[in-house]
PDB file of N, CA and C in Angstrom:
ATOM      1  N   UNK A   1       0.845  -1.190   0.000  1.00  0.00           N
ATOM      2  CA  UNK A   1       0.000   0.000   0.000  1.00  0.00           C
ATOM      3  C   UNK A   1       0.881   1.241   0.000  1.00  0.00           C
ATOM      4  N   UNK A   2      -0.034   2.175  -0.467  1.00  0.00           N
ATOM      5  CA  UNK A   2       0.983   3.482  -0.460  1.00  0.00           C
ATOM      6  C   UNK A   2       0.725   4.583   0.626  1.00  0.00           C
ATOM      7  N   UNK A   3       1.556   5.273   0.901  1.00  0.00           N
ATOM      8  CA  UNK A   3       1.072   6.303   1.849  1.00  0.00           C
ATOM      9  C   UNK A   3       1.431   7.762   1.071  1.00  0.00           C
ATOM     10  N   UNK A   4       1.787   8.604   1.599  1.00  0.00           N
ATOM     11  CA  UNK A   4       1.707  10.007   1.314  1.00  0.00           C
ATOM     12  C   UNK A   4       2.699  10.738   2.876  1.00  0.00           C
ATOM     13  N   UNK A   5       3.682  11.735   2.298  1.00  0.00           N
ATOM     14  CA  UNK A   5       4.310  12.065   2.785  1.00  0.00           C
ATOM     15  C   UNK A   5       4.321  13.610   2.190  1.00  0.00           C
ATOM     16  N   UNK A   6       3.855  14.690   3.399  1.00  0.00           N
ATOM     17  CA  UNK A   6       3.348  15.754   2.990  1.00  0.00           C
ATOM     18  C   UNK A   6       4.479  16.554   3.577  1.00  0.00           C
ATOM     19  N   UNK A   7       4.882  17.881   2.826  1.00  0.00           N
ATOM     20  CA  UNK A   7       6.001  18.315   3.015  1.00  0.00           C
ATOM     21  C   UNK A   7       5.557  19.971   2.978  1.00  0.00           C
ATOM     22  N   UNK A   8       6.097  20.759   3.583  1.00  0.00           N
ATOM     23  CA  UNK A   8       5.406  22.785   3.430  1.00  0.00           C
ATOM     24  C   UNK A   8       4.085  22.587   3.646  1.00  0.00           C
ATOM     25  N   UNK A   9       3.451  23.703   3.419  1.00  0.00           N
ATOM     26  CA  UNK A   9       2.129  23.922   3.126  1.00  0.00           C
ATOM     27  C   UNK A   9       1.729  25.098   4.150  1.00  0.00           C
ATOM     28  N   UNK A  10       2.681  25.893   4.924  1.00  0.00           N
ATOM     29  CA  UNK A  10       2.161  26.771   6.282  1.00  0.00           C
ATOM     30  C   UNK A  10       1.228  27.431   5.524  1.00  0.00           C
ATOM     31  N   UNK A  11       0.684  28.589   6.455  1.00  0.00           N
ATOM     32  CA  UNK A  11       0.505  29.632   5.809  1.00  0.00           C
ATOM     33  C   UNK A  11      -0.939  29.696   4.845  1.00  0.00           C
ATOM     34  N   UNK A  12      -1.242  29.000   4.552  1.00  0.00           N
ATOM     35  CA  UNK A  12      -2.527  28.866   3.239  1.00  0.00           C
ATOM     36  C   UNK A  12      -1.778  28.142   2.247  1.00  0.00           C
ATOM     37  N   UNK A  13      -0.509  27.884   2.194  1.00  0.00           N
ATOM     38  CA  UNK A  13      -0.189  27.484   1.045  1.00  0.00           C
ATOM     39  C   UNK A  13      -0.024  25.939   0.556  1.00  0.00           C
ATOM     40  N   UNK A  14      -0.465  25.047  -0.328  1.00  0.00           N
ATOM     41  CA  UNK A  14      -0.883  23.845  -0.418  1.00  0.00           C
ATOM     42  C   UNK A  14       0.501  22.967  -0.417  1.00  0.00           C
ATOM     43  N   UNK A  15       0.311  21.945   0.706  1.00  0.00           N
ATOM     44  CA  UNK A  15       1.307  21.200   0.935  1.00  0.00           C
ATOM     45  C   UNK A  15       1.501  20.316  -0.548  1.00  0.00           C
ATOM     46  N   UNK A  16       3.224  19.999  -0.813  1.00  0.00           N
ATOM     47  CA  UNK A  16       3.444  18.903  -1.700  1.00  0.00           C
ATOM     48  C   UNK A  16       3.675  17.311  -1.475  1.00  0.00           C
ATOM     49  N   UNK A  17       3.108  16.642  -1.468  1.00  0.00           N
ATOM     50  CA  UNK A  17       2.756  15.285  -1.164  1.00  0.00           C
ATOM     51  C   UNK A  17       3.402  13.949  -2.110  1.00  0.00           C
ATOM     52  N   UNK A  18       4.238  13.556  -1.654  1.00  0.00           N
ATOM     53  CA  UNK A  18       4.799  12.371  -2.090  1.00  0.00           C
ATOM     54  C   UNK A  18       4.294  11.101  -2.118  1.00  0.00           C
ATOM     55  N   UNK A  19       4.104  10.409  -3.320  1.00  0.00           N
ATOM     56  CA  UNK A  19       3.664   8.777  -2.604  1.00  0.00           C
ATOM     57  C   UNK A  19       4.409   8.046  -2.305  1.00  0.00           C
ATOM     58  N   UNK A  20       4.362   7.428  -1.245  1.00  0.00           N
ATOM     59  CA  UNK A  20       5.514   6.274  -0.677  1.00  0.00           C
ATOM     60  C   UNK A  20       5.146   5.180  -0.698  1.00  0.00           C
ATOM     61  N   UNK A  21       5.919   3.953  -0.235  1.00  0.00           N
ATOM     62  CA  UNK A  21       5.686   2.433   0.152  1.00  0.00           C
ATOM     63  C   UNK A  21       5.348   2.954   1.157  1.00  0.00           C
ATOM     64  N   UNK A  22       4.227   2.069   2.221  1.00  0.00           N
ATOM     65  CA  UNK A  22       3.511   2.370   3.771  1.00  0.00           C
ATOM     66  C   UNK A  22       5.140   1.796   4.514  1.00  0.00           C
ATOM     67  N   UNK A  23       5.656   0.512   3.906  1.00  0.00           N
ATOM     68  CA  UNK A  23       7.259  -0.231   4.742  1.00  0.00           C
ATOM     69  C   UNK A  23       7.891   1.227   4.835  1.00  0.00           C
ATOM     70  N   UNK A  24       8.023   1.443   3.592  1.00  0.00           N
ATOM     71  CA  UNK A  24       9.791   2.319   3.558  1.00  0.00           C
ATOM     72  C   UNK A  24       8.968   4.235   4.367  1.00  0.00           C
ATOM     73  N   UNK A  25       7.772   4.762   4.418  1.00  0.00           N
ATOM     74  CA  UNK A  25       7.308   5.779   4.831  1.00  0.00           C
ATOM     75  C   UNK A  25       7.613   5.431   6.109  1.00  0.00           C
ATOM     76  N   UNK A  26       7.545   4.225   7.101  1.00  0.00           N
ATOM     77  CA  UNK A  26       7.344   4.076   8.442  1.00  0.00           C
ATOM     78  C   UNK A  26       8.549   4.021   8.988  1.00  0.00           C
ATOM     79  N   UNK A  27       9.572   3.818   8.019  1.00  0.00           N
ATOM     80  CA  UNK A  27      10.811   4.023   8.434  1.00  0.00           C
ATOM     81  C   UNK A  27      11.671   4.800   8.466  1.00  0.00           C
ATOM     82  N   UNK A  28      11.024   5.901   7.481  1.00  0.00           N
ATOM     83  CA  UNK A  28      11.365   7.251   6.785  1.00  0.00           C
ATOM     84  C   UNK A  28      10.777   7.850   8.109  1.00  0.00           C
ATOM     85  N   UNK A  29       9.656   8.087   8.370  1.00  0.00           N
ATOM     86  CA  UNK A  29       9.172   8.940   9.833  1.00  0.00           C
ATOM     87  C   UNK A  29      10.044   8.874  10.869  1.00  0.00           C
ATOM     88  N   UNK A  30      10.473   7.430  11.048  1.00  0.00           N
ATOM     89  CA  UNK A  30      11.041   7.102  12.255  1.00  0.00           C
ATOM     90  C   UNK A  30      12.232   7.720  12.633  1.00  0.00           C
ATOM     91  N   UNK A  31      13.132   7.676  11.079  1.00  0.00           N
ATOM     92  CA  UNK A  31      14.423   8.873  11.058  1.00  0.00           C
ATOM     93  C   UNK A  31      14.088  10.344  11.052  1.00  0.00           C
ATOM     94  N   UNK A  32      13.236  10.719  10.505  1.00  0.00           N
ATOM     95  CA  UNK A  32      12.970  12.411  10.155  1.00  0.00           C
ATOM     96  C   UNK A  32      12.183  12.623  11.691  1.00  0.00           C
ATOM     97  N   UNK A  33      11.602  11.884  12.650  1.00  0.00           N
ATOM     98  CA  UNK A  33      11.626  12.123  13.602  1.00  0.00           C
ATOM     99  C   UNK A  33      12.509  12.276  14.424  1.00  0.00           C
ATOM    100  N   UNK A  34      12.940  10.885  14.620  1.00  0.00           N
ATOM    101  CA  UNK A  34      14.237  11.858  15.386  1.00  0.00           C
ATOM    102  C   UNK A  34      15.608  12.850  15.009  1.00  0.00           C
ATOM    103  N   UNK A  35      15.586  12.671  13.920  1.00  0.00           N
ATOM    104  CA  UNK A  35      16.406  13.789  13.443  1.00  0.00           C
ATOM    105  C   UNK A  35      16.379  14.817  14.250  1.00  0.00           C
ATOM    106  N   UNK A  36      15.046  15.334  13.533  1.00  0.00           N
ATOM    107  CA  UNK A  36      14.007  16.688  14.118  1.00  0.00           C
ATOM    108  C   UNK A  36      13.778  16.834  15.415  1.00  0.00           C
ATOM    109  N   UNK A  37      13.915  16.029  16.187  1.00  0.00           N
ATOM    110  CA  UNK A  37      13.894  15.732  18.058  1.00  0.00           C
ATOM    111  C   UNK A  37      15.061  16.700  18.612  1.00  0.00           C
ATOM    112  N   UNK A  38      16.248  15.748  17.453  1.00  0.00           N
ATOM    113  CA  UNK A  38      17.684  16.189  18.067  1.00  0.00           C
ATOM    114  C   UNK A  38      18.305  17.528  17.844  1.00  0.00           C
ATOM    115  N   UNK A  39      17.079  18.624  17.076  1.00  0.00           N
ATOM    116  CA  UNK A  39      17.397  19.604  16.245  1.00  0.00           C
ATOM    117  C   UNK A  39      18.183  19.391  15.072  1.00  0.00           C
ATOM    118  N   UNK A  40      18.429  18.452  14.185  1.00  0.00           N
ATOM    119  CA  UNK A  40      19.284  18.363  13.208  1.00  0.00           C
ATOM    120  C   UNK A  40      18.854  18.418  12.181  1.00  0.00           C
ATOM    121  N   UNK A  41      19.097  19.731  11.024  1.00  0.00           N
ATOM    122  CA  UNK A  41      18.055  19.289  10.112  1.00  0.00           C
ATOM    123  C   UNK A  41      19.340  18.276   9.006  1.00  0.00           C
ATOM    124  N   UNK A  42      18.656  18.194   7.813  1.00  0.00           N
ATOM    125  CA  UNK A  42      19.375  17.004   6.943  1.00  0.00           C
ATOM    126  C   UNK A  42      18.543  17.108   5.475  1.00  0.00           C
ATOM    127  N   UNK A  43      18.778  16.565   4.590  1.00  0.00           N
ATOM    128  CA  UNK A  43      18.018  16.563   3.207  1.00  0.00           C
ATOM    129  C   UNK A  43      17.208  15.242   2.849  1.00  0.00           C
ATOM    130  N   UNK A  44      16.458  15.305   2.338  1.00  0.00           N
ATOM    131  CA  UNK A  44      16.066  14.206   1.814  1.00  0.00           C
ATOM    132  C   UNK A  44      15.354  14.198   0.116  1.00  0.00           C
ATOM    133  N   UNK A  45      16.222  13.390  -0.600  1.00  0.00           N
ATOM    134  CA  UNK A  45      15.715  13.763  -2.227  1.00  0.00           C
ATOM    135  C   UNK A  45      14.867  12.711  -2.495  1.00  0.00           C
ATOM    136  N   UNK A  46      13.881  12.841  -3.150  1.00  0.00           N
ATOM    137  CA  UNK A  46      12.251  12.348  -3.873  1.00  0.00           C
ATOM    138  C   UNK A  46      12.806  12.557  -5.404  1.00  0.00           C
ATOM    139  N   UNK A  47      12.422  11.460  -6.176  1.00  0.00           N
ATOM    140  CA  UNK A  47      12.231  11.427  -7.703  1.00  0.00           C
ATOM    141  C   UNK A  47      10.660  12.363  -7.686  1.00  0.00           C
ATOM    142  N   UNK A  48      11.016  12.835  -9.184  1.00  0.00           N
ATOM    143  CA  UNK A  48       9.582  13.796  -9.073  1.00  0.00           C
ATOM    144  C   UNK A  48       9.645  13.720 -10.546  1.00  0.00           C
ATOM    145  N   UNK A  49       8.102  13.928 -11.467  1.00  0.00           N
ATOM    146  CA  UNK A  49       7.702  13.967 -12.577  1.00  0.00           C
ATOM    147  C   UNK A  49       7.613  15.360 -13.026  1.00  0.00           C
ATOM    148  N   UNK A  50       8.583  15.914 -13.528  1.00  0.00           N
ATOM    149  CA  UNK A  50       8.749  17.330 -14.108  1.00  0.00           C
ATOM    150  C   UNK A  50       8.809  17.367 -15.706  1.00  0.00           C
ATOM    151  N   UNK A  51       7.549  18.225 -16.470  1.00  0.00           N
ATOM    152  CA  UNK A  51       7.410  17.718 -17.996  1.00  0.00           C
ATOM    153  C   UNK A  51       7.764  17.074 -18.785  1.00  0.00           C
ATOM    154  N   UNK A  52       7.334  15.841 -17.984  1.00  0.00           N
ATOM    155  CA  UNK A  52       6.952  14.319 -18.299  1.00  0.00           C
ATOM    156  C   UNK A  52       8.845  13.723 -18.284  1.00  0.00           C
ATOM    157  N   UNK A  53       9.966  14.303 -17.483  1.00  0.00           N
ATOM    158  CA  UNK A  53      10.987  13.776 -17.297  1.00  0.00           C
ATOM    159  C   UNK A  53      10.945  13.699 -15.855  1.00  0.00           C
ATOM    160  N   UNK A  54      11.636  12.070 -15.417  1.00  0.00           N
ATOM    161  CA  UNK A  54      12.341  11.911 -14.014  1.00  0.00           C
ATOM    162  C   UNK A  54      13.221  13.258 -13.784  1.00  0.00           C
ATOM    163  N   UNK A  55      13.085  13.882 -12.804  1.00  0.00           N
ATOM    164  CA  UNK A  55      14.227  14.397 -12.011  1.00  0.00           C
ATOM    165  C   UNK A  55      14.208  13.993 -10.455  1.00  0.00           C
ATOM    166  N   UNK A  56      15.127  14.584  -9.929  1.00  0.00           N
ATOM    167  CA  UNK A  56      15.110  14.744  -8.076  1.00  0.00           C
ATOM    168  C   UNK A  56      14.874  16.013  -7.871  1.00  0.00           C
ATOM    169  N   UNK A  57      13.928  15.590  -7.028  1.00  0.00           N
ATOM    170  CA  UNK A  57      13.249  17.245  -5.463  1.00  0.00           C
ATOM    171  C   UNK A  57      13.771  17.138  -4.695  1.00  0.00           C
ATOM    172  N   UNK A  58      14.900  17.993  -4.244  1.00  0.00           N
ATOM    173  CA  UNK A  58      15.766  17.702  -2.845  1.00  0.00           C
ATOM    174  C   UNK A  58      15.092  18.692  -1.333  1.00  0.00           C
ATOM    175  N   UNK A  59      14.341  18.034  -0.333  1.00  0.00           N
ATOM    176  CA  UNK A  59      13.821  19.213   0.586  1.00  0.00           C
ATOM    177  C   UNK A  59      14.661  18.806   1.741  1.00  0.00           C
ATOM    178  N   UNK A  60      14.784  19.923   2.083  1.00  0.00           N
ATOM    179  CA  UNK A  60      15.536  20.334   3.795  1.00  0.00           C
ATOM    180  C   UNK A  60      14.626  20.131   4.928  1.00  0.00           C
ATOM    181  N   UNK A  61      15.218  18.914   5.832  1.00  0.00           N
ATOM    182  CA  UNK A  61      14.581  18.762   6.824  1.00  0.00           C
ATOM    183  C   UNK A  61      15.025  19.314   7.932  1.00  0.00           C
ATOM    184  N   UNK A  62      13.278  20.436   8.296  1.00  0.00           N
ATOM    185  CA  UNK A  62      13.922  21.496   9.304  1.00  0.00           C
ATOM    186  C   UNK A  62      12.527  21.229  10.547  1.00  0.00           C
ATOM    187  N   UNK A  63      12.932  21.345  11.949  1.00  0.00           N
ATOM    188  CA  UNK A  63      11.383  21.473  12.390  1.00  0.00           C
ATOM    189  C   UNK A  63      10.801  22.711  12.133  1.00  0.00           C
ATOM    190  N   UNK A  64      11.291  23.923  11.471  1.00  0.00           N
ATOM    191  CA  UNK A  64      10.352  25.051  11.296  1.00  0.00           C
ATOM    192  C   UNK A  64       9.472  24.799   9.798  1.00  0.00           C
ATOM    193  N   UNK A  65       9.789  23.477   9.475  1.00  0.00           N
ATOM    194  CA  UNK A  65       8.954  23.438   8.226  1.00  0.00           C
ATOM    195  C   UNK A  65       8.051  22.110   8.745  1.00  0.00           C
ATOM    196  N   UNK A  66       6.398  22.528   7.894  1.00  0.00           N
ATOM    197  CA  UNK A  66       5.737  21.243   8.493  1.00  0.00           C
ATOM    198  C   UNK A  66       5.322  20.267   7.415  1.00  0.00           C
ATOM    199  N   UNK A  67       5.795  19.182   8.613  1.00  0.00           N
ATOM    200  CA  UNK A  67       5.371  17.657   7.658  1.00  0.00           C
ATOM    201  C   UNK A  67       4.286  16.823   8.163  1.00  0.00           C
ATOM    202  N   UNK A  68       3.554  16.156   7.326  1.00  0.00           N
ATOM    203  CA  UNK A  68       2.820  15.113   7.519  1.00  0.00           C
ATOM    204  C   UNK A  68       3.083  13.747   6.788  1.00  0.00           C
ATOM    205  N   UNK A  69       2.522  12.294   7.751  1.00  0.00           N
ATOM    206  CA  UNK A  69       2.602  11.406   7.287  1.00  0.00           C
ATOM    207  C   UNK A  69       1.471  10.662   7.606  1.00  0.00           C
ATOM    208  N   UNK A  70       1.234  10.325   6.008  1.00  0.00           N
ATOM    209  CA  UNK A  70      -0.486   9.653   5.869  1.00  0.00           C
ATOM    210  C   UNK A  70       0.154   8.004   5.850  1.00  0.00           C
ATOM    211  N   UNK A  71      -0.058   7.357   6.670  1.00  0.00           N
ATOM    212  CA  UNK A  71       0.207   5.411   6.380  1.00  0.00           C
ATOM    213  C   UNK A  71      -1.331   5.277   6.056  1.00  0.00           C
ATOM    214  N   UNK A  72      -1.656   4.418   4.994  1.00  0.00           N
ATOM    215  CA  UNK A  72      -2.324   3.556   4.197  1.00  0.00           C
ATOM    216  C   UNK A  72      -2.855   2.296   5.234  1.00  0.00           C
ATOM    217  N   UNK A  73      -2.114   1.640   5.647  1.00  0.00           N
ATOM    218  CA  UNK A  73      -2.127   0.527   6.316  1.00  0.00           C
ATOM    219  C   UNK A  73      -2.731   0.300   7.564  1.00  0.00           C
ATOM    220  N   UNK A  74      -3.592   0.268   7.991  1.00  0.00           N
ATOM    221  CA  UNK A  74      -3.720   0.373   9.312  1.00  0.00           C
ATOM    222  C   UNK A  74      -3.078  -0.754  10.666  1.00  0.00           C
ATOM    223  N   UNK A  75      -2.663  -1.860  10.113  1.00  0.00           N
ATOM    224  CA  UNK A  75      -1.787  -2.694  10.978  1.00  0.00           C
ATOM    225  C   UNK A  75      -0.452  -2.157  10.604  1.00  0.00           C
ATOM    226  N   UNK A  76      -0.040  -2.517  12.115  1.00  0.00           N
ATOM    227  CA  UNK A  76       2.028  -1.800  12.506  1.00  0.00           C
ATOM    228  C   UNK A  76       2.491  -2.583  11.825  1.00  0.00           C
ATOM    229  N   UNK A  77       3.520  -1.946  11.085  1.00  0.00           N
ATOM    230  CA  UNK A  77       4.749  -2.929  10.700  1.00  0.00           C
ATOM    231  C   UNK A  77       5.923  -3.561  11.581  1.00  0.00           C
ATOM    232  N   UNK A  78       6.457  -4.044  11.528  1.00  0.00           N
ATOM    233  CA  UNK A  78       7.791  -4.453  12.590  1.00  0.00           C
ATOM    234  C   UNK A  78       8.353  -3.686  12.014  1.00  0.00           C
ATOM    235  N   UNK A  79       9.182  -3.260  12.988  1.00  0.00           N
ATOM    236  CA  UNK A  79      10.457  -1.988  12.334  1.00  0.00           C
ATOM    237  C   UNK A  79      11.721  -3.280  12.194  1.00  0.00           C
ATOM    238  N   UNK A  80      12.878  -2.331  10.761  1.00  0.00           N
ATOM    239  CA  UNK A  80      13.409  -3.285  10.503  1.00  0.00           C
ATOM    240  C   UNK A  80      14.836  -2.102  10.960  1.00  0.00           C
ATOM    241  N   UNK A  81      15.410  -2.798  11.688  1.00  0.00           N
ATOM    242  CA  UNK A  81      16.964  -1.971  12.315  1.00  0.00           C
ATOM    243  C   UNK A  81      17.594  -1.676  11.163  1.00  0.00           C
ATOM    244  N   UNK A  82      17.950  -2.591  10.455  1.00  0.00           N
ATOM    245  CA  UNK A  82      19.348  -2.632   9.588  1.00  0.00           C
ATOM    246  C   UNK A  82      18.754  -1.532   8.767  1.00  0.00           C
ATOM    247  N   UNK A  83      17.404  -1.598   8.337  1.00  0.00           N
ATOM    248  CA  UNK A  83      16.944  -0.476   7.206  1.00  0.00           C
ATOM    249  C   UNK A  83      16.656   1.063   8.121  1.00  0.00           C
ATOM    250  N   UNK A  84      16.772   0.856   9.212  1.00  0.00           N
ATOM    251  CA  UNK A  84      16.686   2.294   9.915  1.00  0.00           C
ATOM    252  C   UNK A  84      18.198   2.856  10.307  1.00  0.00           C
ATOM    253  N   UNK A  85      18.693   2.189  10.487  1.00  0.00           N
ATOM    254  CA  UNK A  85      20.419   2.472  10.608  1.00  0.00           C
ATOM    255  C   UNK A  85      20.619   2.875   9.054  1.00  0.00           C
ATOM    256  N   UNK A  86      20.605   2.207   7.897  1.00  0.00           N
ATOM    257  CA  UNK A  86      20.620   2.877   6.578  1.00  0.00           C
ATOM    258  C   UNK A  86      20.496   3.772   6.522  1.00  0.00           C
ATOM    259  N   UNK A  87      19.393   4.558   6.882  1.00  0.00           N
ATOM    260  CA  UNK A  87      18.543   5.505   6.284  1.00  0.00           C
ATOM    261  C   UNK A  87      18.820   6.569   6.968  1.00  0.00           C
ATOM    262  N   UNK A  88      19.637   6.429   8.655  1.00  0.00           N
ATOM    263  CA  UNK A  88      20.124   7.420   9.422  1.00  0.00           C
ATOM    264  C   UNK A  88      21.494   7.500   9.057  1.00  0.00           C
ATOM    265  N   UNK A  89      22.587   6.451   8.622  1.00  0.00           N
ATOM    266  CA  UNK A  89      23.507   6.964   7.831  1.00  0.00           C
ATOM    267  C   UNK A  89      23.497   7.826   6.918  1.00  0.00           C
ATOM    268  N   UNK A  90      22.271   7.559   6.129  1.00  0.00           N
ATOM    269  CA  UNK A  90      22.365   8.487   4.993  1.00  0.00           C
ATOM    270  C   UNK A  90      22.066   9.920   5.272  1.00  0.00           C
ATOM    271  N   UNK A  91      21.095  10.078   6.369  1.00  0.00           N
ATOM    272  CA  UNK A  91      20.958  11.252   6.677  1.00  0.00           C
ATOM    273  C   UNK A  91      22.130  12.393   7.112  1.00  0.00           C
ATOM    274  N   UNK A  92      22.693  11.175   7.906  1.00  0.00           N
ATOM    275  CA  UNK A  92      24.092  11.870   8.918  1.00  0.00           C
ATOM    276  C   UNK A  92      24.900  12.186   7.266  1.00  0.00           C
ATOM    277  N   UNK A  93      25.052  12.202   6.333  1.00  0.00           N
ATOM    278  CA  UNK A  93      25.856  12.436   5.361  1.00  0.00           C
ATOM    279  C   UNK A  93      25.166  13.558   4.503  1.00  0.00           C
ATOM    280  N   UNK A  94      26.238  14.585   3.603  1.00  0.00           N
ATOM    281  CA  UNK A  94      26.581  15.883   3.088  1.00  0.00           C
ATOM    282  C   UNK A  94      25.334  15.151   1.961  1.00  0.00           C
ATOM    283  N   UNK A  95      25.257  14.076   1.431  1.00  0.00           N
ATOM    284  CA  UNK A  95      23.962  14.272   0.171  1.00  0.00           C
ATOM    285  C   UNK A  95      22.409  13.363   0.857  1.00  0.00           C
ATOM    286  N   UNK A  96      22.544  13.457   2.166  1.00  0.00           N
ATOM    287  CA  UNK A  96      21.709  12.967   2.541  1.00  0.00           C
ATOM    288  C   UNK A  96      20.700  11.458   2.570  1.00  0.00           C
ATOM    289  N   UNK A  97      19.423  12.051   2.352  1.00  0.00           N
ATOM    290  CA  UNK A  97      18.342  10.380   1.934  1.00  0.00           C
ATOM    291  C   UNK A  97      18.188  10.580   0.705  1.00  0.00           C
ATOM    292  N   UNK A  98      18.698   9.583  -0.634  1.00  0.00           N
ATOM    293  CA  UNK A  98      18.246   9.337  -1.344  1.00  0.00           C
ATOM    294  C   UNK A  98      17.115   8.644  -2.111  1.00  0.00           C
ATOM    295  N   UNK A  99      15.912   9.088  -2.138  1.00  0.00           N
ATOM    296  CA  UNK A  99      14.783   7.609  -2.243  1.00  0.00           C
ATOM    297  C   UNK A  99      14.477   7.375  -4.076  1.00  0.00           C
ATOM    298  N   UNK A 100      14.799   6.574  -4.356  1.00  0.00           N
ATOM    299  CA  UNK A 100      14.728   5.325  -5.590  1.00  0.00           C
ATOM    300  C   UNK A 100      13.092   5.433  -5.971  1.00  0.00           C
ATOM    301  N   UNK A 101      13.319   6.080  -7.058  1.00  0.00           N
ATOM    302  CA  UNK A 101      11.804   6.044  -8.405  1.00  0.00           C
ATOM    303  C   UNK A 101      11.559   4.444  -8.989  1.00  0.00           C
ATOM    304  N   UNK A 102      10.522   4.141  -8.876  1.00  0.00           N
ATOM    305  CA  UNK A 102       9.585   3.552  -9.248  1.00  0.00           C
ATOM    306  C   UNK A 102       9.374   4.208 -10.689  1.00  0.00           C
ATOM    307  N   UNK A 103       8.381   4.904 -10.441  1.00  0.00           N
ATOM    308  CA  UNK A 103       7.771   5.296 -11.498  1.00  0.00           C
ATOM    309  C   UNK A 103       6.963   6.651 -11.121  1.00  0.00           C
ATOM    310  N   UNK A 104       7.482   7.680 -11.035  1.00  0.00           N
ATOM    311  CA  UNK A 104       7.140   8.837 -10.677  1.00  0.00           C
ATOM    312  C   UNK A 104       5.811   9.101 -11.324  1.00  0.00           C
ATOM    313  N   UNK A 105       4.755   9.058 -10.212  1.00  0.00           N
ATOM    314  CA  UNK A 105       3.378   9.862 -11.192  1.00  0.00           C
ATOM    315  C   UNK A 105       3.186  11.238 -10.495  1.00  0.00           C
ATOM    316  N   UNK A 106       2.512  12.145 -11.173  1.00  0.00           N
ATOM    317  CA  UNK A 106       2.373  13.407 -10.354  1.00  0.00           C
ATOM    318  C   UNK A 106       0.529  13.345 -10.119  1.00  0.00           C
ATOM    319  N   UNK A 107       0.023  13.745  -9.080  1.00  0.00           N
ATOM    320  CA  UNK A 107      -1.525  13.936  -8.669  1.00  0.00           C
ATOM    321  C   UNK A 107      -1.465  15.147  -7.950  1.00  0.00           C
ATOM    322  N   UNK A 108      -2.517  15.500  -8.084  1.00  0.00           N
ATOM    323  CA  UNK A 108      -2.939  16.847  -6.953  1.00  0.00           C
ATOM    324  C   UNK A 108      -3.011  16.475  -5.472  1.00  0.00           C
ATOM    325  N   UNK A 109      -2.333  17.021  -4.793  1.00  0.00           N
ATOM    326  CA  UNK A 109      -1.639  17.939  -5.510  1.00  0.00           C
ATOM    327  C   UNK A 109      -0.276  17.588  -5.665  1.00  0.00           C
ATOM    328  N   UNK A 110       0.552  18.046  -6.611  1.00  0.00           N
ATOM    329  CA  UNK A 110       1.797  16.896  -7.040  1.00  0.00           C
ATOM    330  C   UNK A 110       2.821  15.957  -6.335  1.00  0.00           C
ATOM    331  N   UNK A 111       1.749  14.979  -6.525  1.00  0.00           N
ATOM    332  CA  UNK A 111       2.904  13.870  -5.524  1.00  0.00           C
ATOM    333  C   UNK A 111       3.522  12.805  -6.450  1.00  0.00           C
ATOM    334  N   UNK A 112       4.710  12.121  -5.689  1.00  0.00           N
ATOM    335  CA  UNK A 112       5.147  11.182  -6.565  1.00  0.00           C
ATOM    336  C   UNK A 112       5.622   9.868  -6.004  1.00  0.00           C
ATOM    337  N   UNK A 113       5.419   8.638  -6.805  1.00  0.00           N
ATOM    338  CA  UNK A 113       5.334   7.417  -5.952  1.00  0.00           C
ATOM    339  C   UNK A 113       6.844   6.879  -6.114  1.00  0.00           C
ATOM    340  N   UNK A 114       7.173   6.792  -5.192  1.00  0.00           N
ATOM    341  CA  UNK A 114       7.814   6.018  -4.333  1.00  0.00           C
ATOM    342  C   UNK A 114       8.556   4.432  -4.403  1.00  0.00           C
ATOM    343  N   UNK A 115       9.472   3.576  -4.616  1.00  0.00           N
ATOM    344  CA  UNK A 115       9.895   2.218  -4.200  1.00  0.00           C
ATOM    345  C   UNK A 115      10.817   2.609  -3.002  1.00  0.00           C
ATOM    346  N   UNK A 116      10.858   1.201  -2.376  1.00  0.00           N
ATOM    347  CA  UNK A 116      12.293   1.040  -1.113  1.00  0.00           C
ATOM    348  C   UNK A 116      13.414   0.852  -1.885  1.00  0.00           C
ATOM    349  N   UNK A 117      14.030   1.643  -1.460  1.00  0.00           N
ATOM    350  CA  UNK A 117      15.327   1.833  -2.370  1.00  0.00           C
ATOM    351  C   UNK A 117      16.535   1.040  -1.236  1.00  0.00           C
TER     352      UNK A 117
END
């Protein structure tokens, strides 16, 4: 199942929404939470559908910017260590989380889906 990972939007202005795997989103929260706990911000890049070519959306993870996370799933997943240690390495590093296209679709408002990379 997919979830949605909502990124900006203060202000009146319409958040941009990613589609994710519900696995790889629950593990993605789990780091961008505590990141954000520890005050640290970090990057994280999304494949995105820009006139009709793959590129990367790189956003800065800050707590003065607000996020949401929609899970699909309503049963917990088991968290998987080795893939949360990954994903906080990558953070702790100068190019950050990289997340792996599938197949980028864009929807209103423009989101884009997601594989576990």
């Amino acid at each position: 199942m997919m979830g949605t990972f909502y990124y900006g939007g203060g202000h009146g202005d319409l958040a941009t929404g990613f589609d994710v795997e519900d696995v790889l989103l629950i593990h993605l929260k789990q780091v961008i939470v505590a990141k954000l706990r520890r005050g640290e911000s970090f990057i994280v890049t999304f494949p995105a559908l820009e006139h009709g070519c793959v590129v990367r959306e790189t956003l800065w993870m800050n707590a003065s910017i607000p996020i949401r996370f929609v899970i699909n799933q309503a049963e917990a997943f088991p968290l998987d260590h080795d893939r949360l240690e990954s994903l906080m390495i990558q953070a702790n590093t100068v190019r950050g989380i990289v997340l792996a296209a599938e197949r980028p679709e864009v929807r209103q408002p423009a989101a884009r889906s997601l594989e576990i990379s």
